[in-house]
Structure formats: structure tokens, C-alpha cells
PDB file of N, CA and C in Angstrom:
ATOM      1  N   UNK A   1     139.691  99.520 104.952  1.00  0.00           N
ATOM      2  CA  UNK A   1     138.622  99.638 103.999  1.00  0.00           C
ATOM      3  C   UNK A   1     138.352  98.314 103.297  1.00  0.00           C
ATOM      4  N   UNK A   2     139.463  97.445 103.109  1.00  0.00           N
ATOM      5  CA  UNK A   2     139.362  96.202 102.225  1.00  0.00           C
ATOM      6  C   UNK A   2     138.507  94.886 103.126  1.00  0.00           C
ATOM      7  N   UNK A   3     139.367  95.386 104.728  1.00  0.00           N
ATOM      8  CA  UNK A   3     138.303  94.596 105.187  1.00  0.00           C
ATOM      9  C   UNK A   3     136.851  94.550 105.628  1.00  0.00           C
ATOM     10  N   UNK A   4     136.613  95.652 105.943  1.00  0.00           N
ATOM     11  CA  UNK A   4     134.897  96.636 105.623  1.00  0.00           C
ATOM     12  C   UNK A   4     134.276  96.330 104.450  1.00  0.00           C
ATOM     13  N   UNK A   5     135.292  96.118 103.084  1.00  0.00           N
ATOM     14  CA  UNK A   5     134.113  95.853 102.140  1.00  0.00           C
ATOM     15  C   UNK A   5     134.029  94.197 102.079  1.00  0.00           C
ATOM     16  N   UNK A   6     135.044  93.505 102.585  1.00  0.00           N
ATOM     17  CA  UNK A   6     134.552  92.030 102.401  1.00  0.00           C
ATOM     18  C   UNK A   6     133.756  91.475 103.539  1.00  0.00           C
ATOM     19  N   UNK A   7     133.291  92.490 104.145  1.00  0.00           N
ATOM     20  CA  UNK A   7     132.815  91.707 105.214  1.00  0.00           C
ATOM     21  C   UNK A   7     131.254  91.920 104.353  1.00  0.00           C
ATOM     22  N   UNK A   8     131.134  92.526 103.548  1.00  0.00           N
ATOM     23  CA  UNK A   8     129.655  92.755 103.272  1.00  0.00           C
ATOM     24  C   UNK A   8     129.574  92.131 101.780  1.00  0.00           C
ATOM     25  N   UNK A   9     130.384  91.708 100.998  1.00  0.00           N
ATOM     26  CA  UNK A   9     130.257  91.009  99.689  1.00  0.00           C
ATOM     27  C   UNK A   9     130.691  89.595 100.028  1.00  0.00           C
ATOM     28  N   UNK A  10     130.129  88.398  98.886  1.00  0.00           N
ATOM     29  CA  UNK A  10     130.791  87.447  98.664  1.00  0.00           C
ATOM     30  C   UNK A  10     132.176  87.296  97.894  1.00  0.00           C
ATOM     31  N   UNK A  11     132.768  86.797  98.673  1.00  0.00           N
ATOM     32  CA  UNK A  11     134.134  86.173  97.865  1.00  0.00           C
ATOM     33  C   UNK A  11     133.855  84.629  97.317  1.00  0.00           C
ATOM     34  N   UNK A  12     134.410  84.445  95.872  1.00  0.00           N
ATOM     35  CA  UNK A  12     133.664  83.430  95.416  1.00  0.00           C
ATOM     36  C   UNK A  12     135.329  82.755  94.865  1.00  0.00           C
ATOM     37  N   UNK A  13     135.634  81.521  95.089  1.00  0.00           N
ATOM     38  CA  UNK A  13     136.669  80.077  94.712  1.00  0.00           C
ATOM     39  C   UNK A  13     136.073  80.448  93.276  1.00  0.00           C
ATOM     40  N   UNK A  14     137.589  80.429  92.775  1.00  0.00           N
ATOM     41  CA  UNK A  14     137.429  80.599  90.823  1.00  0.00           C
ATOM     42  C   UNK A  14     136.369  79.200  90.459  1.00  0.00           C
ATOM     43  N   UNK A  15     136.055  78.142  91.284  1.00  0.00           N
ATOM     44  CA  UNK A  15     134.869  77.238  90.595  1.00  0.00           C
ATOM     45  C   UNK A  15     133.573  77.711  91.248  1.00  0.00           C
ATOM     46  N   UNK A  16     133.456  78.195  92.070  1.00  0.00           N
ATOM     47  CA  UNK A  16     132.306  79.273  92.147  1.00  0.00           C
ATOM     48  C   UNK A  16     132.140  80.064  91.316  1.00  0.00           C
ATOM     49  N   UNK A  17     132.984  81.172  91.047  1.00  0.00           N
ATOM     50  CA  UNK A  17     132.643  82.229  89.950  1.00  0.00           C
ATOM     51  C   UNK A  17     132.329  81.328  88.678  1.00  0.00           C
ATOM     52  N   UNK A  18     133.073  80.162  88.149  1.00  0.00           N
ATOM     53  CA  UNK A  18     132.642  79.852  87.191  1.00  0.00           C
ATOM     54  C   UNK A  18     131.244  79.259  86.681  1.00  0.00           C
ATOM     55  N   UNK A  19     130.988  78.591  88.231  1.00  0.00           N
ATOM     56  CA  UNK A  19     129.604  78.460  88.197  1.00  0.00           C
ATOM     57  C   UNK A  19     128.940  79.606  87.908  1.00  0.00           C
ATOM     58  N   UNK A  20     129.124  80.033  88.780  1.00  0.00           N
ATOM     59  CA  UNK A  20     127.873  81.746  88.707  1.00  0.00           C
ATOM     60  C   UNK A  20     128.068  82.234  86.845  1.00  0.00           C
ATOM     61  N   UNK A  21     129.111  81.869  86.282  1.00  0.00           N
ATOM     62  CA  UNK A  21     129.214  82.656  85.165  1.00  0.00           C
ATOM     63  C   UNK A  21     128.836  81.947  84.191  1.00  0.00           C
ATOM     64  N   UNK A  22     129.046  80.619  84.493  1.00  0.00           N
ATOM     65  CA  UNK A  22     127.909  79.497  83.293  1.00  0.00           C
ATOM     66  C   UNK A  22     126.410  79.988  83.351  1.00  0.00           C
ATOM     67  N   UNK A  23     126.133  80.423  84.660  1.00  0.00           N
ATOM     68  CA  UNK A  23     124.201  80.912  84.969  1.00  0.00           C
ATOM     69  C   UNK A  23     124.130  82.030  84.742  1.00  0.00           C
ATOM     70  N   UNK A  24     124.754  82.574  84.145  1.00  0.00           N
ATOM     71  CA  UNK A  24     124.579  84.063  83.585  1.00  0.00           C
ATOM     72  C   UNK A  24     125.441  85.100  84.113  1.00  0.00           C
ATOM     73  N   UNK A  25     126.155  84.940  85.501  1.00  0.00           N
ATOM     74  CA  UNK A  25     126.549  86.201  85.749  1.00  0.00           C
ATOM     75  C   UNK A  25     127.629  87.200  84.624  1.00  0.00           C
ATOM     76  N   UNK A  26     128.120  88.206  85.028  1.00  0.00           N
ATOM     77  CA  UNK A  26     129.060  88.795  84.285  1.00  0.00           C
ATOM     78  C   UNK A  26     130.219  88.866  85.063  1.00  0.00           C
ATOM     79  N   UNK A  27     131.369  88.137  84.212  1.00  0.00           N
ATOM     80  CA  UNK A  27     132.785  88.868  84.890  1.00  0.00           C
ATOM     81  C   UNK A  27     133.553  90.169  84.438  1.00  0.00           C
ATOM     82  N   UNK A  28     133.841  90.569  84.933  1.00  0.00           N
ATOM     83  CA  UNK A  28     134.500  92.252  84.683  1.00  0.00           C
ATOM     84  C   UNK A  28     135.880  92.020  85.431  1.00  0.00           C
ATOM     85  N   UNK A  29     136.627  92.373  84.464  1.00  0.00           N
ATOM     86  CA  UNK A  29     138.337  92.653  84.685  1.00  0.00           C
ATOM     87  C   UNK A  29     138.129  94.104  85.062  1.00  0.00           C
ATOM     88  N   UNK A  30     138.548  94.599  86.166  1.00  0.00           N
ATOM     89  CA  UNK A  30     139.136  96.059  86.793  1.00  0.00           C
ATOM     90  C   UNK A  30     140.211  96.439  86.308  1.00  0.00           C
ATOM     91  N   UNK A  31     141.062  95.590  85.815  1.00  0.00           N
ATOM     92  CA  UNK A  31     142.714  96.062  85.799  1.00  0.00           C
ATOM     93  C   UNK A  31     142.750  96.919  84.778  1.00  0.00           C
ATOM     94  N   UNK A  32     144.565  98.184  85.169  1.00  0.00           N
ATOM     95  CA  UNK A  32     144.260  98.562  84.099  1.00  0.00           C
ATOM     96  C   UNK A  32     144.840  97.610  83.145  1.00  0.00           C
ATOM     97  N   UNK A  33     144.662  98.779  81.760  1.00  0.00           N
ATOM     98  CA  UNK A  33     145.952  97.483  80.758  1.00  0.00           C
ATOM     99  C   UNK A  33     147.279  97.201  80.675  1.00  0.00           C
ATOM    100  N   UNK A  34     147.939  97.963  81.311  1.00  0.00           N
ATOM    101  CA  UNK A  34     149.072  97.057  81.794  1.00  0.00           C
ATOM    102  C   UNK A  34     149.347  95.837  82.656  1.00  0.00           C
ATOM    103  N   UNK A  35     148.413  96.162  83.051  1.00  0.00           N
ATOM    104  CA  UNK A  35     148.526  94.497  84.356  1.00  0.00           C
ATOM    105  C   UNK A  35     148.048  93.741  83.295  1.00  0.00           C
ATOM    106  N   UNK A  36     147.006  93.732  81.986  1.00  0.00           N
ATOM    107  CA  UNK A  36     146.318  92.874  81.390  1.00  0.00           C
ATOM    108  C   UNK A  36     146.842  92.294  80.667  1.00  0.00           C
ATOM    109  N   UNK A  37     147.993  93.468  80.139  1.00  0.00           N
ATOM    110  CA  UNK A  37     148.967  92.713  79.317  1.00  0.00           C
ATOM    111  C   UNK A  37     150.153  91.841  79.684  1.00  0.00           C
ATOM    112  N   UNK A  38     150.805  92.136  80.976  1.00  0.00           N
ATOM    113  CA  UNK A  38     151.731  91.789  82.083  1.00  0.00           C
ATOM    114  C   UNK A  38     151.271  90.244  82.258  1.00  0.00           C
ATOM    115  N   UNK A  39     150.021  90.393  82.264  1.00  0.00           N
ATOM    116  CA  UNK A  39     149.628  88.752  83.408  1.00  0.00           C
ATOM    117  C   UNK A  39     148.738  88.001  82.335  1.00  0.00           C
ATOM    118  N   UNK A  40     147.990  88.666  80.710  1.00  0.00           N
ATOM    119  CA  UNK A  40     147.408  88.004  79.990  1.00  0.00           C
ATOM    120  C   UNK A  40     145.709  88.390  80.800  1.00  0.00           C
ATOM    121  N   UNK A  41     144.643  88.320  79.850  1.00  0.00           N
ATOM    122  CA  UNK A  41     143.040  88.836  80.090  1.00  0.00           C
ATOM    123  C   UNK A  41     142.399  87.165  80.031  1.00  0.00           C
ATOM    124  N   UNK A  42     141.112  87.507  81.055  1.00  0.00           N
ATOM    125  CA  UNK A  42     140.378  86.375  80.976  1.00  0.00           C
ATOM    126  C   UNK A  42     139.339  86.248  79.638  1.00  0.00           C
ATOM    127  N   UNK A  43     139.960  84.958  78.878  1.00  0.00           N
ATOM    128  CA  UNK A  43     138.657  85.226  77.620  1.00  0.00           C
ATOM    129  C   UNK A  43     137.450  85.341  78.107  1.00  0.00           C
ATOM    130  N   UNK A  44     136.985  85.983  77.567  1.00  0.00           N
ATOM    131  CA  UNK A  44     134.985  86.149  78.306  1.00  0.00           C
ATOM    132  C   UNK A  44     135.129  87.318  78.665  1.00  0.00           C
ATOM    133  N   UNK A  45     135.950  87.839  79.771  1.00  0.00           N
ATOM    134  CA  UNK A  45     135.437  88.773  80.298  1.00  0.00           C
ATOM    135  C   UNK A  45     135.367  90.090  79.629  1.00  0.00           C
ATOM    136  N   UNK A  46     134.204  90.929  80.924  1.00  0.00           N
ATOM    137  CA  UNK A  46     134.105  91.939  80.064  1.00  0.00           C
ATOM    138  C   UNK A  46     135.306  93.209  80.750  1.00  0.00           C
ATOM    139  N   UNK A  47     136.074  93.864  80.368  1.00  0.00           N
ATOM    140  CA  UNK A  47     136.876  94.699  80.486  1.00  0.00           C
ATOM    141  C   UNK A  47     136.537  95.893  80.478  1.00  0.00           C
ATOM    142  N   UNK A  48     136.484  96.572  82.116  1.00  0.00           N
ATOM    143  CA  UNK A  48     135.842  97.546  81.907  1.00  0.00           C
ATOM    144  C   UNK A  48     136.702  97.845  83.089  1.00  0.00           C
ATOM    145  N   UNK A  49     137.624  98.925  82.960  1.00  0.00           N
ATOM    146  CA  UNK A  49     138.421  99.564  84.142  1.00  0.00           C
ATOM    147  C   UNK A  49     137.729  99.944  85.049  1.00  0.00           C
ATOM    148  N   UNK A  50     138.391 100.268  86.624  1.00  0.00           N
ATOM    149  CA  UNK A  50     137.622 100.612  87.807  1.00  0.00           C
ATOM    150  C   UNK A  50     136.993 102.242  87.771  1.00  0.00           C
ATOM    151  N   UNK A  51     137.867 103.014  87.331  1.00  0.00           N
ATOM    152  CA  UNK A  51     137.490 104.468  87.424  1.00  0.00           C
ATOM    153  C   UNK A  51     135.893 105.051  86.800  1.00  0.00           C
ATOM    154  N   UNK A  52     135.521 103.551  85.679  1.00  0.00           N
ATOM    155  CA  UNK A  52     134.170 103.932  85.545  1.00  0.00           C
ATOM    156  C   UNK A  52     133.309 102.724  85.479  1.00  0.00           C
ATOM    157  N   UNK A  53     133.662 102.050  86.125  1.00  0.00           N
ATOM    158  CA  UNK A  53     132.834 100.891  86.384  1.00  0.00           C
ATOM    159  C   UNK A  53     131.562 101.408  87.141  1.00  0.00           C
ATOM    160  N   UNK A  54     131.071 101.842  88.039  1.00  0.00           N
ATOM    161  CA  UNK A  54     129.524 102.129  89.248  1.00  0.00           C
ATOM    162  C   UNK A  54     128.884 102.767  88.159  1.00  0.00           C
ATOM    163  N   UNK A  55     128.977 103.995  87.192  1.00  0.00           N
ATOM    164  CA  UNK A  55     128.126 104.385  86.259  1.00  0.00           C
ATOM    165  C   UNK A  55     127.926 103.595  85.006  1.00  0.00           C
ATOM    166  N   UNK A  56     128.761 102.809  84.840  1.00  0.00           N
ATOM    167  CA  UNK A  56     128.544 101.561  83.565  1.00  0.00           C
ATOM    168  C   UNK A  56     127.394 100.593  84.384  1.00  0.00           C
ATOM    169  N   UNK A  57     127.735 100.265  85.115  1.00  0.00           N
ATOM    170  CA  UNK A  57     126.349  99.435  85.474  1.00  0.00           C
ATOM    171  C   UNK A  57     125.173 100.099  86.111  1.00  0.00           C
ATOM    172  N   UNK A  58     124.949 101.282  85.861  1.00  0.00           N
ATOM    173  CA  UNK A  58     123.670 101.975  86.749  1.00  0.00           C
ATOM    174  C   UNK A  58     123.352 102.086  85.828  1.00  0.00           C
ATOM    175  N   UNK A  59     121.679 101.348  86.134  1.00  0.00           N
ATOM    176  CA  UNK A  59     121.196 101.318  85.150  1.00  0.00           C
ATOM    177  C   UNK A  59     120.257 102.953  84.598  1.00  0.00           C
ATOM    178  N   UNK A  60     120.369 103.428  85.802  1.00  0.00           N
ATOM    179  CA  UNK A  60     119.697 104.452  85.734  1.00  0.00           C
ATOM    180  C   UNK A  60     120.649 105.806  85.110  1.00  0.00           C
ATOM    181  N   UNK A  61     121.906 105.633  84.751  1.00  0.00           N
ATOM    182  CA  UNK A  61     122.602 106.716  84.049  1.00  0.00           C
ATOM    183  C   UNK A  61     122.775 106.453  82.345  1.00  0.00           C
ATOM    184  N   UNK A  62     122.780 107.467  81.668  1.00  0.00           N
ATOM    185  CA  UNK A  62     122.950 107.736  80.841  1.00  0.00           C
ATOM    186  C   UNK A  62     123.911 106.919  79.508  1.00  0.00           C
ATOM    187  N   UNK A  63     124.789 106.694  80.497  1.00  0.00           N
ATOM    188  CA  UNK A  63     126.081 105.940  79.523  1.00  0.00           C
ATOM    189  C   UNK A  63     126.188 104.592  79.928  1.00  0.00           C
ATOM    190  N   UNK A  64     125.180 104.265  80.580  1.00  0.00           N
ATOM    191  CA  UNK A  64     125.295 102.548  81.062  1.00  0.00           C
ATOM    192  C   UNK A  64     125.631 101.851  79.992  1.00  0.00           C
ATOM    193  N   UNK A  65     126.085 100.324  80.532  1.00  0.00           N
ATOM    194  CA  UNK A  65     125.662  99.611  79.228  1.00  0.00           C
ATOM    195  C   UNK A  65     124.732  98.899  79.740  1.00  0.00           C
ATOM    196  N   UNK A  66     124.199  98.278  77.682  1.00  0.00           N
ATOM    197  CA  UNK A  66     123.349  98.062  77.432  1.00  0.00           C
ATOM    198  C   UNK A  66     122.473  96.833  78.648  1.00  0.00           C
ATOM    199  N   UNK A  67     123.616  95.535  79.026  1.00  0.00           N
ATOM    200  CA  UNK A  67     123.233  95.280  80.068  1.00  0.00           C
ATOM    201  C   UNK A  67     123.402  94.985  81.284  1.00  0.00           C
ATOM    202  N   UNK A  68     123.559  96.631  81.834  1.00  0.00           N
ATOM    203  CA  UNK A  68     122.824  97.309  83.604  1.00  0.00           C
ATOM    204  C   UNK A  68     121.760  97.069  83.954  1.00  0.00           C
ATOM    205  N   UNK A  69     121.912  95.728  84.765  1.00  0.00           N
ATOM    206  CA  UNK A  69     120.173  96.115  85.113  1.00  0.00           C
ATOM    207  C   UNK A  69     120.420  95.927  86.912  1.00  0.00           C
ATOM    208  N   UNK A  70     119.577  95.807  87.997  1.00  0.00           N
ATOM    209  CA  UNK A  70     119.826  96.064  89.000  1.00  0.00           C
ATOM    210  C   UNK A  70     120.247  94.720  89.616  1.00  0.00           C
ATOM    211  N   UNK A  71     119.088  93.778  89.090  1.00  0.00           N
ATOM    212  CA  UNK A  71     119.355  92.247  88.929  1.00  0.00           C
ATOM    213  C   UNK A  71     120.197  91.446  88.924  1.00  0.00           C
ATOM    214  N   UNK A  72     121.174  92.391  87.702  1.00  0.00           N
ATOM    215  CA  UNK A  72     122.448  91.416  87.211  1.00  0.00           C
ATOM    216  C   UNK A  72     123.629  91.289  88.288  1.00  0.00           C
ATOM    217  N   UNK A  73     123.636  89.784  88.433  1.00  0.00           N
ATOM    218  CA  UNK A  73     124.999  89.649  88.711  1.00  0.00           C
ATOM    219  C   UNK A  73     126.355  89.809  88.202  1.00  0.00           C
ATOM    220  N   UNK A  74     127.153  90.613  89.159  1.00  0.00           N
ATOM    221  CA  UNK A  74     128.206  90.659  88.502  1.00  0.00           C
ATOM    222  C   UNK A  74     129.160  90.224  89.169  1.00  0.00           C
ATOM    223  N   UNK A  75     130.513  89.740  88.818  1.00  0.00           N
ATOM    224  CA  UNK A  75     131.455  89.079  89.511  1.00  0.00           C
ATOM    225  C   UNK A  75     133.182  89.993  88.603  1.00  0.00           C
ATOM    226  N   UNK A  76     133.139  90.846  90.117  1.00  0.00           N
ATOM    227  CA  UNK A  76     134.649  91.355  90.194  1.00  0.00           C
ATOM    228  C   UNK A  76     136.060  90.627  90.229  1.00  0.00           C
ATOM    229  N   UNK A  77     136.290  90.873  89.075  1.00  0.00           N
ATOM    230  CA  UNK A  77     137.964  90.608  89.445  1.00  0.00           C
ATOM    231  C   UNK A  77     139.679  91.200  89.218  1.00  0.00           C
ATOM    232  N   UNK A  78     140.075  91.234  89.960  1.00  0.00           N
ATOM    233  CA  UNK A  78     141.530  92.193  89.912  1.00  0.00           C
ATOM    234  C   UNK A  78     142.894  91.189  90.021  1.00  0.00           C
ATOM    235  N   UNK A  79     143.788  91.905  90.142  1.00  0.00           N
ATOM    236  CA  UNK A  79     145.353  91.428  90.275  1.00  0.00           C
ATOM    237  C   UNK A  79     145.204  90.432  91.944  1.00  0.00           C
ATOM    238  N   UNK A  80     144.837  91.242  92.385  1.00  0.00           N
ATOM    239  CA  UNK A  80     145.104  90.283  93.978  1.00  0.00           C
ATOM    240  C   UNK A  80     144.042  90.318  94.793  1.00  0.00           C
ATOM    241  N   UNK A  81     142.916  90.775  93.925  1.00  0.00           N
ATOM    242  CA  UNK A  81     141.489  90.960  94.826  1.00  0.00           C
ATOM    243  C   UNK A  81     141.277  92.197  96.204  1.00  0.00           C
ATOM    244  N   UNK A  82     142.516  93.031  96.312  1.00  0.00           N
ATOM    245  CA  UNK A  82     141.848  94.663  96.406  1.00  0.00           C
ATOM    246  C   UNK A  82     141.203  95.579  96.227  1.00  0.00           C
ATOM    247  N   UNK A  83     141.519  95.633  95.188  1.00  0.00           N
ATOM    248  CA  UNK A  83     140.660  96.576  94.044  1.00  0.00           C
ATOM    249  C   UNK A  83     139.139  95.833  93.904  1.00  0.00           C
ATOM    250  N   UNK A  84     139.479  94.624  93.721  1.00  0.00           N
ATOM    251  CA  UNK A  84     137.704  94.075  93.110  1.00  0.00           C
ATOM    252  C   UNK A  84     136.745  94.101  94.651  1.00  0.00           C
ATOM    253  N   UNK A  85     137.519  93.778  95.683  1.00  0.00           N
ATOM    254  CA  UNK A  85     136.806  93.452  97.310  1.00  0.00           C
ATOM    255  C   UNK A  85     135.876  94.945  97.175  1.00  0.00           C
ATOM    256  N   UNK A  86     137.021  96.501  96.910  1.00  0.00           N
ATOM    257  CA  UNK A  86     136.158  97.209  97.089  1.00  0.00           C
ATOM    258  C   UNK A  86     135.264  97.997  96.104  1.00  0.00           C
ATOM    259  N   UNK A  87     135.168  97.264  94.957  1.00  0.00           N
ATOM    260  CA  UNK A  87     134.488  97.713  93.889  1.00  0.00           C
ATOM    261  C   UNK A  87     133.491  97.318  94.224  1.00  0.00           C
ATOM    262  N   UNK A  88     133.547  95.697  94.184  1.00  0.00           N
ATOM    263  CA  UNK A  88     132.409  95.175  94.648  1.00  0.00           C
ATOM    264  C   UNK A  88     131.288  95.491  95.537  1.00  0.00           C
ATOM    265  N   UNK A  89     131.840  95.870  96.632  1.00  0.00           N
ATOM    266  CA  UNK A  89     130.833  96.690  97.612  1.00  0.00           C
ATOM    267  C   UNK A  89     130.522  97.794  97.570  1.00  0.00           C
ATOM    268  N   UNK A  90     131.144  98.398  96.421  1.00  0.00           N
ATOM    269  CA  UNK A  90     130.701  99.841  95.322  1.00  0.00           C
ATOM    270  C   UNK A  90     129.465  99.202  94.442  1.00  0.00           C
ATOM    271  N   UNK A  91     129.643  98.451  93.895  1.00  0.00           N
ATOM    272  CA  UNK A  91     128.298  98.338  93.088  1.00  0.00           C
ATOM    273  C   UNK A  91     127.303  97.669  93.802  1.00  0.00           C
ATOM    274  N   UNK A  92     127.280  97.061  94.605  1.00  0.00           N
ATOM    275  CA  UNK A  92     126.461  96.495  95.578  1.00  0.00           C
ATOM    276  C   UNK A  92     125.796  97.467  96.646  1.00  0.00           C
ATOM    277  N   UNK A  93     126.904  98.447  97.388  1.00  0.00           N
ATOM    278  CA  UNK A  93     126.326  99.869  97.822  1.00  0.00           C
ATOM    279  C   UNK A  93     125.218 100.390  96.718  1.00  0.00           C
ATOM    280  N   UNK A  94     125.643 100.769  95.231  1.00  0.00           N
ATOM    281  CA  UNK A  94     124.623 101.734  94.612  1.00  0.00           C
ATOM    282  C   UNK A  94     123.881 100.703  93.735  1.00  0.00           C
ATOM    283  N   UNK A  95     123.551  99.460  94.107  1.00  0.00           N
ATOM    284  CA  UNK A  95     122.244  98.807  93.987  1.00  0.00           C
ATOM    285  C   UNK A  95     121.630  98.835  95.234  1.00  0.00           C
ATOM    286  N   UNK A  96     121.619  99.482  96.449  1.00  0.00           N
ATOM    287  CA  UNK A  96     120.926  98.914  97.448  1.00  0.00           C
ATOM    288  C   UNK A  96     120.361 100.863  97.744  1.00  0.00           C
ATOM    289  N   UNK A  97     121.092 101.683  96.706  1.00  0.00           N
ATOM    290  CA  UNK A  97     120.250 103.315  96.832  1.00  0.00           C
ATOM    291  C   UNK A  97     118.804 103.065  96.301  1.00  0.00           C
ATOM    292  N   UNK A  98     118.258 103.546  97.142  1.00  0.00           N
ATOM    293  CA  UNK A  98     116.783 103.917  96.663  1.00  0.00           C
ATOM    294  C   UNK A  98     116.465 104.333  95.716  1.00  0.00           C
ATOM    295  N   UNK A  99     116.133 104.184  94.373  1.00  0.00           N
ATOM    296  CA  UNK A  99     115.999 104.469  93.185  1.00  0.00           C
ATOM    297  C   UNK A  99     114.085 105.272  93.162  1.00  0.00           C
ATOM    298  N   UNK A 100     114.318 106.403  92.688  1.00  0.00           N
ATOM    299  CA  UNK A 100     112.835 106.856  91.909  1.00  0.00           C
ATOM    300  C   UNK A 100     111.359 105.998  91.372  1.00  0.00           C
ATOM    301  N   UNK A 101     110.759 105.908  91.581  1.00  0.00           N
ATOM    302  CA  UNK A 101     110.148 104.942  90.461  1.00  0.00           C
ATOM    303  C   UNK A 101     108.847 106.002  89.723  1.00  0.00           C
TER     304      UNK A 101
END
């Protein structure tokens, strides 16, 4: 599965992501909080565990936040890049659903 989802997302060199995150993107910590506390949190980021991360950024649900938009880049990151490989191609899957208009 981990390699199925990286074959369809970018993996980005921490001076890539940082680029992307000087131009606006968003970083999101997956972990829970024990790993956060174990290994220390990235200042900046936004902390938002995996179990509800895909409805936090849809923009089209209810409890999103404020900014979900379909647009936004976001840049996953985890303990060893498992978890984020297939999140990533979780939120990238339900930006590419056909939305209502």
C-alpha cells in the first residue's frame, strides 16, 4: 500500500518542503502525541492527527478548518514517512472526487 501511494504523490527533501512552506504551503504533523513528545514537534506546524485529518481539510464538510480549500497545498509529515506517504494520497485521492457545484 505504501508503495501504491508513493507512486502517485510527491516526496519532497526537507529543503523542498521548506521551500513549498515559505510559498504558502501547510505542514501537518500526523503523529500521535506521544511520538511528539518522544522526538519533540515541528514549530509551525499544524498538528492535526491522522484519524481525522481527510475531513479537516474537505472543504466541503462541516467541521473543516477554516483553511480547507481544494487549492491548498499541503505537506505531510510523520515518524518515518508511512503514515504521511499514505495520507497523502488520501487527501490528494478526495481532492481529485468530483465535487457538486
Amino acid at each position: 500500500m505504501v508503495e501504491s501511494a508513493r507512486l502517485r504523490i510527491a516526496r519532497l527533501t526537507p529543503a523542498q518542503a521548506e521551500k513549498d512552506w515559505d510559498a504558502g504551503a501547510v505542514v501537518v504533523d500526523i503523529r500521535p502525541a506521544s511520538q511528539r513528545e518522544a522526538e519533540g514537534e515541528l514549530p509551525g506546524a499544524l498538528v492535526i492527527e491522522r484519524n481525522v485529518l481527510e475531513w479537516r481539510f474537505d472543504p466541503a464538510c462541516d467541521a473543516r478548518l477554516a483553511i480547507a480549500d481544494y487549492g491548498l497545498r499541503v505537506i505531510v509529515l510523520c515518524q518515518e514517512g508511512y503514515a504521511s506517504s499514505l495520507a497523502a494520497a488520501a487527501l490528494q485521492d478526495s481532492a481529485s472526487i468530483e465535487r457538486p457545484t
